[in-house]
Protein backbone atom coordinates (compact mmCIF):
# COMPACT_ATOMS: atom_id res chain seq x y z
CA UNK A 1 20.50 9.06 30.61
CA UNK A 2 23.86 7.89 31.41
CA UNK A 3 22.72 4.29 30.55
CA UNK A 4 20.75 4.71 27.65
CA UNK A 5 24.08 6.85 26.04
CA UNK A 6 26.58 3.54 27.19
CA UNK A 7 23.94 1.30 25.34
CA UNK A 8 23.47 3.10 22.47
CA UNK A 9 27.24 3.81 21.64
CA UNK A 10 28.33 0.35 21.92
CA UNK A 11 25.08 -1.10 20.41
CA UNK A 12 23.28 0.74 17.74
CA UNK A 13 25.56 0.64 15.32
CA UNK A 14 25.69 -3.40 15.74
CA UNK A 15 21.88 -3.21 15.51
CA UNK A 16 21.49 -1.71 12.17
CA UNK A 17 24.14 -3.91 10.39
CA UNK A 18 22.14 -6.72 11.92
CA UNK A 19 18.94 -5.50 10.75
CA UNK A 20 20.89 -4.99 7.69
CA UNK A 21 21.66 -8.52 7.13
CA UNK A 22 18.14 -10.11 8.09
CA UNK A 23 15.77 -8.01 6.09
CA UNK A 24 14.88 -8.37 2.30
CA UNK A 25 16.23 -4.61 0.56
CA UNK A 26 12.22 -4.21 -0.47
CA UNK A 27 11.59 -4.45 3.26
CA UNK A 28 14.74 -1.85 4.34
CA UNK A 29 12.96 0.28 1.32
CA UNK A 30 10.11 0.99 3.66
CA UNK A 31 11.36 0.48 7.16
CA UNK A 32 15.02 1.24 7.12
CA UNK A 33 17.74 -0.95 10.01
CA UNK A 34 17.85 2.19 12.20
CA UNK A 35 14.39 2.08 12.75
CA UNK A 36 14.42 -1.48 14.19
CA UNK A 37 17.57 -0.26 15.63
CA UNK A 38 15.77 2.18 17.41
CA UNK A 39 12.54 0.20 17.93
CA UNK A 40 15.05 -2.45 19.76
CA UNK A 41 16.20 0.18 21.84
CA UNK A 42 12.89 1.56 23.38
CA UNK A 43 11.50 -1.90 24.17
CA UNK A 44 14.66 -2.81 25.78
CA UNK A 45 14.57 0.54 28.11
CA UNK A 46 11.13 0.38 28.41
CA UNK A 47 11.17 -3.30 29.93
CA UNK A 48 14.18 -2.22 31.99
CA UNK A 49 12.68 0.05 33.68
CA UNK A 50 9.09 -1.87 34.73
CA UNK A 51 10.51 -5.38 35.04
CA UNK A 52 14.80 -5.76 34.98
CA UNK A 53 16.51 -8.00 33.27
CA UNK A 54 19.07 -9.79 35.04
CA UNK A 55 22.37 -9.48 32.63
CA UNK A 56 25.37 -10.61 34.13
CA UNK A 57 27.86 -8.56 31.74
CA UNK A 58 28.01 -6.63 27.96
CA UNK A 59 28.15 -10.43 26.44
CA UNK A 60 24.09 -11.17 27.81
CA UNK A 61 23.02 -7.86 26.87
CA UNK A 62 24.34 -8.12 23.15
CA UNK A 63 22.82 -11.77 23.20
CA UNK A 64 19.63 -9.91 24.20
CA UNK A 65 19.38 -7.08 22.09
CA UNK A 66 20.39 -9.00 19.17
CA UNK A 67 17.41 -11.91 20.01
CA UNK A 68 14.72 -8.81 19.89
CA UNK A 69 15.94 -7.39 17.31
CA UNK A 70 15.59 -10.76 14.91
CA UNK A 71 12.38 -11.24 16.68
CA UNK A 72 11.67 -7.52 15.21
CA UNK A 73 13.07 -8.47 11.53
CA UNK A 74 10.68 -11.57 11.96
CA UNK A 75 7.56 -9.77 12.85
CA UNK A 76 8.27 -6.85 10.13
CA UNK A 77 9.06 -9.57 7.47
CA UNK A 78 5.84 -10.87 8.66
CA UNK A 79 3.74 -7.56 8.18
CA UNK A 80 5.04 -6.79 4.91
CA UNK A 81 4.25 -10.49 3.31
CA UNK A 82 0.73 -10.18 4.63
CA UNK A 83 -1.45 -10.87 1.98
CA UNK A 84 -2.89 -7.43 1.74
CA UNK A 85 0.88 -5.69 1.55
CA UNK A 86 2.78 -8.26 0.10
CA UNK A 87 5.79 -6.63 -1.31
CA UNK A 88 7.05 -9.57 -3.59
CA UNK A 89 3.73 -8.61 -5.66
CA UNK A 90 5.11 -4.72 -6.26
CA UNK A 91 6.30 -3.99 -9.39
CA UNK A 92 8.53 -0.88 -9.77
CA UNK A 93 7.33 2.28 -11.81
CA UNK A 94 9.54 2.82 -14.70
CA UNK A 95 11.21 6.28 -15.16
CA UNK A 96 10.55 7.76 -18.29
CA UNK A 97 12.98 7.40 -20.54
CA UNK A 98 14.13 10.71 -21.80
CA UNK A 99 17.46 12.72 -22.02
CA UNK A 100 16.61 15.04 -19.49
CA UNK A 101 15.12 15.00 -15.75
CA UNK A 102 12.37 17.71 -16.99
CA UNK A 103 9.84 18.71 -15.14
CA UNK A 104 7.09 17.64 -17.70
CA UNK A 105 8.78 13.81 -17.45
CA UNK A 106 8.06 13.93 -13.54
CA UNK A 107 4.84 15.26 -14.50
CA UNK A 108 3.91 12.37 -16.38
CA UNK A 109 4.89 10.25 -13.32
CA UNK A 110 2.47 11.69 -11.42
C-alpha cells in the first residue's frame, strides 16, 4: 500500500497530462486521461508483483510508466479508428436552437 501511494502521488498526475497531450479530444470524450492514468497504474502493479522490474531509481520508472502509457494512447487510438467505431465519421447532434433549455427542447433530442 505504501508503494502504490509513493507511485501514485508522484506519478498520476504526470500520467494524465501525458495522456492529455497524445490523445485526439474525440478520443478523451469517451475515455478520459485518468482512465489511462489509472489503466497504466494497474498493469504496472500488476506486473510488479508476478515478474519485477528492475528500476534502478524514480528516472527508469517515469521512463517506464510513461512508455506504457503511450503504448496505451496507441492501442486506444487504435480501437476507436477501427472501422466499425471510427470516431472521425461522428457527426455531433445539434442542440435545438431555442431561447430556453425547456424540457420539451430536450424532449425533442431524444
Amino acid at each position: 500500500p505504501w508503494a502504490f501511494q509513493r507511485v501514485f502521488e508522484a506519478y498520476f498526475n504526470r500520467l494524465i497530462g501525458l495522456a492529455r497531450s497524445r490523445l485526439d479530444p474525440r478520443i478523451l470524450a469517451k475515455d478520459g486521461a485518468e482512465d489511462v492514468a489509472q489503466s497504466v497504474l494497474k498493469s504496472f502493479f500488476v506486473r510488479q508483483k508476478s515478474a519485477p522490474y528492475v528500476l534502478h531509481n524514480w528516472d527508469n520508472l517515469w521512463a517506464l510508466l510513461a512508455m506504457i502509457t503511450l503504448r496505451k494512447c496507441g492501442h486506444r487510438t487504435e480501437h476507436y479508428r477501427a472501422q466499425c467505431r471510427d470516431f472521425t465519421r461522428e457527426t455531433p447532434i445539434d442542440r435545438p436552437s431555442t431561447d430556453s433549455d425547456s424540457a420539451a427542447s430536450y424532449m425533442a433530442l431524444a
